[in-house]
C-alpha atoms as a PDB file:
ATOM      1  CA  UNK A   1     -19.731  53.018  12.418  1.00  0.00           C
ATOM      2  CA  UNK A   2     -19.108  49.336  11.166  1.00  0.00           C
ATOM      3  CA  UNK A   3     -16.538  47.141   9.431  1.00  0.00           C
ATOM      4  CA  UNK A   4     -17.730  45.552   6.509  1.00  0.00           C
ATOM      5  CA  UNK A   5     -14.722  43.041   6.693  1.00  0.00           C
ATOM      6  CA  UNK A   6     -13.872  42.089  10.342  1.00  0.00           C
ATOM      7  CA  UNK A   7     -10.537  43.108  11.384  1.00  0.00           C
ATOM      8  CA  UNK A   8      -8.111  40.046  11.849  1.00  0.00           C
ATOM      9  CA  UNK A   9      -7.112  41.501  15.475  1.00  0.00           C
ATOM     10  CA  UNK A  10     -10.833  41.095  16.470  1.00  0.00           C
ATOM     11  CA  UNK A  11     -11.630  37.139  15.223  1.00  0.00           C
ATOM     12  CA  UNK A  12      -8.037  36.762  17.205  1.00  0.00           C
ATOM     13  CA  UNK A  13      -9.492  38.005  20.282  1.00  0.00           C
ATOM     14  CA  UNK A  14     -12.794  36.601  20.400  1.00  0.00           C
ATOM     15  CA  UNK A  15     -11.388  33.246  18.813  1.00  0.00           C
ATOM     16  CA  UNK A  16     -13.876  30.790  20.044  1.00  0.00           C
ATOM     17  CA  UNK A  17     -16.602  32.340  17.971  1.00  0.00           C
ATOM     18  CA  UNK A  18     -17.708  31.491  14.380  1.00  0.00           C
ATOM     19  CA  UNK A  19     -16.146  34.237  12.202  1.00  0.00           C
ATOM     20  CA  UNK A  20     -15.107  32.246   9.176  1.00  0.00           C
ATOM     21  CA  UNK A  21     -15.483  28.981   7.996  1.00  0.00           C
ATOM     22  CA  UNK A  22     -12.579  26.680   7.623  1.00  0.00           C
ATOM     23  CA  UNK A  23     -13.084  25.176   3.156  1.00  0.00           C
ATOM     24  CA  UNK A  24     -10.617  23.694   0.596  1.00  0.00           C
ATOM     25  CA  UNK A  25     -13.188  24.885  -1.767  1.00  0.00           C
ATOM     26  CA  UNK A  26     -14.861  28.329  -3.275  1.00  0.00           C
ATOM     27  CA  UNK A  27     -17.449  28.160  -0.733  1.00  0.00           C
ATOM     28  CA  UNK A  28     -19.629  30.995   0.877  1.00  0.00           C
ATOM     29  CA  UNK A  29     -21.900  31.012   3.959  1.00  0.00           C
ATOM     30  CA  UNK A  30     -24.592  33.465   3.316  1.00  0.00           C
ATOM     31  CA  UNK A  31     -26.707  34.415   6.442  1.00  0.00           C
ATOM     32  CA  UNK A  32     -30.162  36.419   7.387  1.00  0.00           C
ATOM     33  CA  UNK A  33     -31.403  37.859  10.550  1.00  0.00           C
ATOM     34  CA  UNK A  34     -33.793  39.292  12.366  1.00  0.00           C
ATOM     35  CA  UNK A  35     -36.210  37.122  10.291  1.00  0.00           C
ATOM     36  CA  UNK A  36     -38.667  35.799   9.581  1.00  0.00           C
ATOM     37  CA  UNK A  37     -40.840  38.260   7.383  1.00  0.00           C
ATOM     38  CA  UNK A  38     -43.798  37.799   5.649  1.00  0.00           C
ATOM     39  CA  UNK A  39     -43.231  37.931   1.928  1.00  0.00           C
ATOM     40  CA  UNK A  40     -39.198  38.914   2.417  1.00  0.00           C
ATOM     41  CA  UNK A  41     -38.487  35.605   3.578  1.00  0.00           C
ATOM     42  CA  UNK A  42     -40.453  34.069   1.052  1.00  0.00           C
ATOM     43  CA  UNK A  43     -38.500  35.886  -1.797  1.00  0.00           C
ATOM     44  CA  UNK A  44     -35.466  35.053  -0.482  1.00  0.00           C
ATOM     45  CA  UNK A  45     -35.638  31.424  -0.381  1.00  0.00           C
ATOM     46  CA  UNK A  46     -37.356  32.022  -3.881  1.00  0.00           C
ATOM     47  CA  UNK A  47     -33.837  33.703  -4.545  1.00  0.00           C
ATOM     48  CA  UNK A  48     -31.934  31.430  -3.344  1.00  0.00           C
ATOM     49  CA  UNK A  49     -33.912  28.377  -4.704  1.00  0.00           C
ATOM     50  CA  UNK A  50     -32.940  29.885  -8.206  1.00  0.00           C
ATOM     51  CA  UNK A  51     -29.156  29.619  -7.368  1.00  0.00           C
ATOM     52  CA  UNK A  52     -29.989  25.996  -5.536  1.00  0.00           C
ATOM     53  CA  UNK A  53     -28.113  27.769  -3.044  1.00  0.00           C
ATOM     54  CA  UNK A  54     -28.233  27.220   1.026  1.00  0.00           C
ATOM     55  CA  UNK A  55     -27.921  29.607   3.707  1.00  0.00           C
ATOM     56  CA  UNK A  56     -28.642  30.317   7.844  1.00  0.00           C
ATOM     57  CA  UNK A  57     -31.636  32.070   8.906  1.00  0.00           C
ATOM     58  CA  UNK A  58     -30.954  33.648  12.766  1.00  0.00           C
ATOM     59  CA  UNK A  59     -34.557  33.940  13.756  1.00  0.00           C
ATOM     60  CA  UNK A  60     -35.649  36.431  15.926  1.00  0.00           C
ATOM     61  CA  UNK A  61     -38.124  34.294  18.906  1.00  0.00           C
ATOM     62  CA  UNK A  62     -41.122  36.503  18.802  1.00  0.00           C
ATOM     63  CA  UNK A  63     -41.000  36.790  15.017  1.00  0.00           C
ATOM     64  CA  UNK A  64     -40.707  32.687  14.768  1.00  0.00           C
ATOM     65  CA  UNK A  65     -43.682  32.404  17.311  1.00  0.00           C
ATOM     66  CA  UNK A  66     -45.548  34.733  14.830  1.00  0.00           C
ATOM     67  CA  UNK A  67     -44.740  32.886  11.479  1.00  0.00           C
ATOM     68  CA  UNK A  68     -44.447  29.527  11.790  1.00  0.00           C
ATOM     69  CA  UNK A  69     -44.931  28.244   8.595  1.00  0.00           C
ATOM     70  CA  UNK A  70     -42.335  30.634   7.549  1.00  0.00           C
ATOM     71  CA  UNK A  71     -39.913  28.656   9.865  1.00  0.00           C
ATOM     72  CA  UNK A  72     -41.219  25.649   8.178  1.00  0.00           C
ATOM     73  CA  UNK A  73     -40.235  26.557   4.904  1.00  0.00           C
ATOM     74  CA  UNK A  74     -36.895  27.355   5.980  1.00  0.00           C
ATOM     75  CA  UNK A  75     -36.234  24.214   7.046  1.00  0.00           C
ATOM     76  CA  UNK A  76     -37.996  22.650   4.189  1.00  0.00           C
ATOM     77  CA  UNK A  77     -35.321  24.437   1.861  1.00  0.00           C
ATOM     78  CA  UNK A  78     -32.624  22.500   3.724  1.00  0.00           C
ATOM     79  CA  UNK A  79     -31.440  25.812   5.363  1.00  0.00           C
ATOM     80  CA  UNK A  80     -29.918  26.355   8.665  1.00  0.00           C
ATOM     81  CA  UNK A  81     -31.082  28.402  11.317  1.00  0.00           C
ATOM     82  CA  UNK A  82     -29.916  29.985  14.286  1.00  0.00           C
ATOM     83  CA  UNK A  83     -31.007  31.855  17.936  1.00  0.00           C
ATOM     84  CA  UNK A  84     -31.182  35.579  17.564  1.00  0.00           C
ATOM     85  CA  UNK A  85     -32.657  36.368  20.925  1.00  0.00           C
ATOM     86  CA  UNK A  86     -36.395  36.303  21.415  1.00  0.00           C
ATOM     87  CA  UNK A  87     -36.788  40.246  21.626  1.00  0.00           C
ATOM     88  CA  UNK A  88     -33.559  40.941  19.808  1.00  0.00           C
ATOM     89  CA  UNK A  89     -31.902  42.436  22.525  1.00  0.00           C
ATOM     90  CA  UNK A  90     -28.681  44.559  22.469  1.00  0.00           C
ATOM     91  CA  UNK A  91     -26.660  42.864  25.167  1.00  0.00           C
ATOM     92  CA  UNK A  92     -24.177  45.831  25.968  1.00  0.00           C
ATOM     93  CA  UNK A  93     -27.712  47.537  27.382  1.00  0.00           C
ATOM     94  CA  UNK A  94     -29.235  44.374  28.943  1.00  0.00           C
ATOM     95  CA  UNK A  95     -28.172  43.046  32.093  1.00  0.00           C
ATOM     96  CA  UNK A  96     -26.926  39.028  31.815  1.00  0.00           C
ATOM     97  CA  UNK A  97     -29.309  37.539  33.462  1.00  0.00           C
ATOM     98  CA  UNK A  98     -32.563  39.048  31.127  1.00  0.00           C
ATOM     99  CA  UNK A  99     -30.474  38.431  28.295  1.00  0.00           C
ATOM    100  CA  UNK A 100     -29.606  34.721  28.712  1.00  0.00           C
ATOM    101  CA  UNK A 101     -32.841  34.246  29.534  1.00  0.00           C
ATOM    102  CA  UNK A 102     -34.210  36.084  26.692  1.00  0.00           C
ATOM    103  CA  UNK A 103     -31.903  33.327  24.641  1.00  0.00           C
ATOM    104  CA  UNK A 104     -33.124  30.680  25.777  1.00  0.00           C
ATOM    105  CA  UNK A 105     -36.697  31.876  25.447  1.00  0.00           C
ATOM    106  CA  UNK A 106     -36.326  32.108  22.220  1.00  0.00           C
ATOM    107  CA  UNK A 107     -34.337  28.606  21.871  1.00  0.00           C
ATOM    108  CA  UNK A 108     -37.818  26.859  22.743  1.00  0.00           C
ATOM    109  CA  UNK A 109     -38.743  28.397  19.251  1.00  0.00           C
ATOM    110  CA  UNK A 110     -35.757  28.342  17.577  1.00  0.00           C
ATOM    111  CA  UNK A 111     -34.437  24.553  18.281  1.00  0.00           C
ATOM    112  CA  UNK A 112     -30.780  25.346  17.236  1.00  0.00           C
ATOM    113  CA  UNK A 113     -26.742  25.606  18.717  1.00  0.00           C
ATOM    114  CA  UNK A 114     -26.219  28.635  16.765  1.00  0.00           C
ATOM    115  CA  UNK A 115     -26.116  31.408  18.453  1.00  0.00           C
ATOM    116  CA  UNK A 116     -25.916  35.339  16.736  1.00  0.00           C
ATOM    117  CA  UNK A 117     -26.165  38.318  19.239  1.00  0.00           C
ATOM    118  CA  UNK A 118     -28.390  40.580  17.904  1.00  0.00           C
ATOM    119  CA  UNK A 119     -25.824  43.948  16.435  1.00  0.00           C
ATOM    120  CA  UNK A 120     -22.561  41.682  17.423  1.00  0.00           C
ATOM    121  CA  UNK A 121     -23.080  43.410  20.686  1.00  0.00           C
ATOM    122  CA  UNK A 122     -22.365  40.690  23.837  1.00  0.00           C
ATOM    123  CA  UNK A 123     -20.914  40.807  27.079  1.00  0.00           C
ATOM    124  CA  UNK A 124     -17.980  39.074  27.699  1.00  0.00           C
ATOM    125  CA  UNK A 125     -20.539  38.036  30.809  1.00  0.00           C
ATOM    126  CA  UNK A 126     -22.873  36.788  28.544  1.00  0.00           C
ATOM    127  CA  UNK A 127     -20.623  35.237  25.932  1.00  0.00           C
ATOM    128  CA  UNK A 128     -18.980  32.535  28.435  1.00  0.00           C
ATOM    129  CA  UNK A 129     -22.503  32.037  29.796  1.00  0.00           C
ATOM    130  CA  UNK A 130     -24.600  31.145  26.575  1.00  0.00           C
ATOM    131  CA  UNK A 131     -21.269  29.218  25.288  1.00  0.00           C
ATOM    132  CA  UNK A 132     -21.980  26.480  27.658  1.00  0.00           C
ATOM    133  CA  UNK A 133     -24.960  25.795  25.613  1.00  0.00           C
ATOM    134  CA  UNK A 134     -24.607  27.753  22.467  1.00  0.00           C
ATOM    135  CA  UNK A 135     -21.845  28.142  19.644  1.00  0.00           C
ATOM    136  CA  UNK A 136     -21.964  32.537  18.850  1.00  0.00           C
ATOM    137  CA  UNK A 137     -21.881  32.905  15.204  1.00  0.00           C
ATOM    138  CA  UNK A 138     -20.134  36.449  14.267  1.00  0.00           C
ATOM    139  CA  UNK A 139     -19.097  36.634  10.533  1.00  0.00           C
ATOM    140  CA  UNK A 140     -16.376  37.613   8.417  1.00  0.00           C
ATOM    141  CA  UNK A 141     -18.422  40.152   5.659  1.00  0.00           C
ATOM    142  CA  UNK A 142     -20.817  42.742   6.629  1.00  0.00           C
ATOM    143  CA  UNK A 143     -23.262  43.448   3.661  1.00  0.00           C
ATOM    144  CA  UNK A 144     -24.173  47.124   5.222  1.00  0.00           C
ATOM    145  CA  UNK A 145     -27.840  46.281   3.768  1.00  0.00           C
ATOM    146  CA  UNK A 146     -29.561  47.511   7.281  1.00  0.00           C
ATOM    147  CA  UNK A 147     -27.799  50.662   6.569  1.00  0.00           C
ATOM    148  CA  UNK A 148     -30.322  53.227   5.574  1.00  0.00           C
ATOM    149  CA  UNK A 149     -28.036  55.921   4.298  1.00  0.00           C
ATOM    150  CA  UNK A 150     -26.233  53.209   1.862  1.00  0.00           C
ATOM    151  CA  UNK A 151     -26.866  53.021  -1.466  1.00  0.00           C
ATOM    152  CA  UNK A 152     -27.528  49.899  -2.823  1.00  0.00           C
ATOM    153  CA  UNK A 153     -25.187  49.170  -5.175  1.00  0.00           C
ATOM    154  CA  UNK A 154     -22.311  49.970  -2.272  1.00  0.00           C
ATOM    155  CA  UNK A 155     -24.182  47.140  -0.358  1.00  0.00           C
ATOM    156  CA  UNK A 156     -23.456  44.794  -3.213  1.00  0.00           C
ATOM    157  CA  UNK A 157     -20.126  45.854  -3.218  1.00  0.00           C
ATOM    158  CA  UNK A 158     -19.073  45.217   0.598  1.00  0.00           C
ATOM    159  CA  UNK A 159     -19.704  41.790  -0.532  1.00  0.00           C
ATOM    160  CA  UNK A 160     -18.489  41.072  -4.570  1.00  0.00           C
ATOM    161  CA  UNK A 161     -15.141  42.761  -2.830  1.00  0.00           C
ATOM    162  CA  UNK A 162     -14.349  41.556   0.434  1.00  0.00           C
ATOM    163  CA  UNK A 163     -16.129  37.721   0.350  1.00  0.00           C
ATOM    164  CA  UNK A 164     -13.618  34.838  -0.118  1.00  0.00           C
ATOM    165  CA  UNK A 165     -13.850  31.281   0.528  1.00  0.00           C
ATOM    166  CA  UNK A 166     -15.266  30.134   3.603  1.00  0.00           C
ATOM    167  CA  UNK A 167     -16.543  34.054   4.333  1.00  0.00           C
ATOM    168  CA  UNK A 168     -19.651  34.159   6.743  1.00  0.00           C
ATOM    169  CA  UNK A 169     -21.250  37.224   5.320  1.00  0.00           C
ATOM    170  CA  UNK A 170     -24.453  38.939   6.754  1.00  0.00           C
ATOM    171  CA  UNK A 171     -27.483  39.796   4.979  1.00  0.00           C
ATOM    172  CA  UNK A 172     -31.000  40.790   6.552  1.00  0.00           C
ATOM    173  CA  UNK A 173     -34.193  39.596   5.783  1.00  0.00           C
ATOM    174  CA  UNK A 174     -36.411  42.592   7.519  1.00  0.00           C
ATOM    175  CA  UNK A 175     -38.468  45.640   6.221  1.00  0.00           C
ATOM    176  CA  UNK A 176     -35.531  47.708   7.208  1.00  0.00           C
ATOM    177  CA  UNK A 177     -32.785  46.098   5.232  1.00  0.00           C
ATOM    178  CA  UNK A 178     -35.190  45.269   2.194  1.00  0.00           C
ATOM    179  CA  UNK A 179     -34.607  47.339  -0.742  1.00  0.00           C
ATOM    180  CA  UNK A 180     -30.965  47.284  -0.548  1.00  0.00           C
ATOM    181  CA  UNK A 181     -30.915  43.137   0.626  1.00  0.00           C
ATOM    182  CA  UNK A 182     -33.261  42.276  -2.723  1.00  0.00           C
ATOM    183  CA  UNK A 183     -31.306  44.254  -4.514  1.00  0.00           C
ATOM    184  CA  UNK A 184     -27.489  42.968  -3.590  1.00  0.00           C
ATOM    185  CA  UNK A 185     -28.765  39.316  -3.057  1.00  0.00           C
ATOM    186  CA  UNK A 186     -29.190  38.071  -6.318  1.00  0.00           C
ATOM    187  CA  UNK A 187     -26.001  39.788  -8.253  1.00  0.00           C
ATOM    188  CA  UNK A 188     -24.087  38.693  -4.944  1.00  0.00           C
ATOM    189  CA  UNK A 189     -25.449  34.864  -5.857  1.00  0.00           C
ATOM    190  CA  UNK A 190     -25.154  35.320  -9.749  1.00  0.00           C
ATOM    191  CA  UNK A 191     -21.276  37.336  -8.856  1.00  0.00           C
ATOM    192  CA  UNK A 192     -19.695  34.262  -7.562  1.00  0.00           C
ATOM    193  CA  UNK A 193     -22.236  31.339  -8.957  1.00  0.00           C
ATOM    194  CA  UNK A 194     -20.019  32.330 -12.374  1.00  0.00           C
ATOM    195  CA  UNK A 195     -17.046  32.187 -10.175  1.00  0.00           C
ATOM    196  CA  UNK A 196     -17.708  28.567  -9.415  1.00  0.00           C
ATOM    197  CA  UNK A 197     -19.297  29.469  -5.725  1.00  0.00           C
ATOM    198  CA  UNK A 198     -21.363  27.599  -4.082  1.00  0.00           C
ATOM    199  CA  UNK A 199     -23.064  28.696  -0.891  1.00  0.00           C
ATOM    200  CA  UNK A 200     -23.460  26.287   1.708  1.00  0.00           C
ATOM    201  CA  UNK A 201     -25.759  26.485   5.196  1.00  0.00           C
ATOM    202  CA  UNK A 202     -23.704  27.137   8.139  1.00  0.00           C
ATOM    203  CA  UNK A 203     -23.292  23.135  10.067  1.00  0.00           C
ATOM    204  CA  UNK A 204     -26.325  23.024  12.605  1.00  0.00           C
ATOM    205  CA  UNK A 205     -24.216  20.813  15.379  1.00  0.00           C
ATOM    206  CA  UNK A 206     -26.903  18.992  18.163  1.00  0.00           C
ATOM    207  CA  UNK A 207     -24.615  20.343  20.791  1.00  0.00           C
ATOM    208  CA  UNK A 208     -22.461  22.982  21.189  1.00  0.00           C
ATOM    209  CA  UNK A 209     -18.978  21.736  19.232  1.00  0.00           C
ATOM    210  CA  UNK A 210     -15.736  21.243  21.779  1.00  0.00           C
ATOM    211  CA  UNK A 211     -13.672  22.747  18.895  1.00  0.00           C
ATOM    212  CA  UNK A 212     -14.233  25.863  16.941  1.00  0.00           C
ATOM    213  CA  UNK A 213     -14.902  25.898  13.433  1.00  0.00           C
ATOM    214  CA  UNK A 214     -13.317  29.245  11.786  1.00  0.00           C
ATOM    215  CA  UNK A 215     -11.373  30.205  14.693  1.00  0.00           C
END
């Protein structure tokens, strides 16, 4: 079970995290995770080239240790990228202590603020914790593309119908989430590009900020 657009009663009580991004403009924050993945990532900055769009990439540690040059490329597309844990933990099921460190394991990888727990699943433990040195990225639209009973075209939906400006919306860039992620990804870009959209990379602060963005 899973919202695909985040309940205003939740980004109220978890208000210091990243659920939306404050615009003036038809602007959408497209993100990845569990990344990167040989030959998925690729295509999807090929995608996204095509629509001289920008995005986030929250990079698994042990996946980024693996593929380097597929980190590189990332940030030679002007994209932003984020901490996803090194062994992309859930933290409900890890005690705080493995799972900070487990962050900052994978931070020696991953040189970035931007923090996304792995499922949305954190501690209230671990949240205050990794704030001190993180900002925890959540997101306002939930593509559904890991979803292996979804069909595709429902995937594309969750987004064409519940993104609006300054939405932080959550795509996948792993084997799992593939069919349905190529799939919605380009009609998503194409959907609002004739809408006058343009997607812009999450802001990749060099500390955490003192005041929150999209609260």
């Amino acid at each position: 079970m899973y919202w695909v657009k985040t309940p205003v009663l939740l980004r109220r009580l978890c208000s210091g995290y990243w659920w939306q991004m404050p615009t003036a403009s038809r602007e959408l924050f497209l993100t990845f995770d569990d990344g990167p993945t040989p030959f998925l990532t690729e295509e999807v900055l090929q995608t996204l080239q095509a629509f001289q769009a920008q995005a986030t990439f929250f990079l698994v540690g042990n996946n980024a240790e693996r593929y380097p040059d597929l980190v590189k490329k990332i940030r030679e597309g002007h994209h932003s990228i984020g901490n996803h844990t090194y062994h992309h933990l859930n933290g409900w099921t890890t005690p705080a202590s493995a799972y900070l460190s487990d962050i900052h394991r994978c931070s020696e990888l991953v040189p970035a603020v931007l923090f996304r727990p792995p499922y949305g699943l954190i501690t209230r433990r671990q949240a205050r914790e990794a704030s001190r040195r993180y900002q925890i990225v959540m997101w306002d639209v939930l593509s559904g593309d890991f979803d292996h009973h979804l069909p595709r075209e429902k995937c594309l939906h969750n987004v064409m119908d519940y993104a609006a400006p300054g939405s932080i919306i959550v795509f996948h860039d792993s084997i799992k989430a593939a069919d349905r992620m190529l799939y919605a990804l380009p009609r998503v870009l194409d959907y609002f590009a004739s809408r006058r959209y343009r997607f812009s990379a999450l802001p990749m602060p060099a500390s955490r900020p003192s005041i929150f963005a999209g609260a």
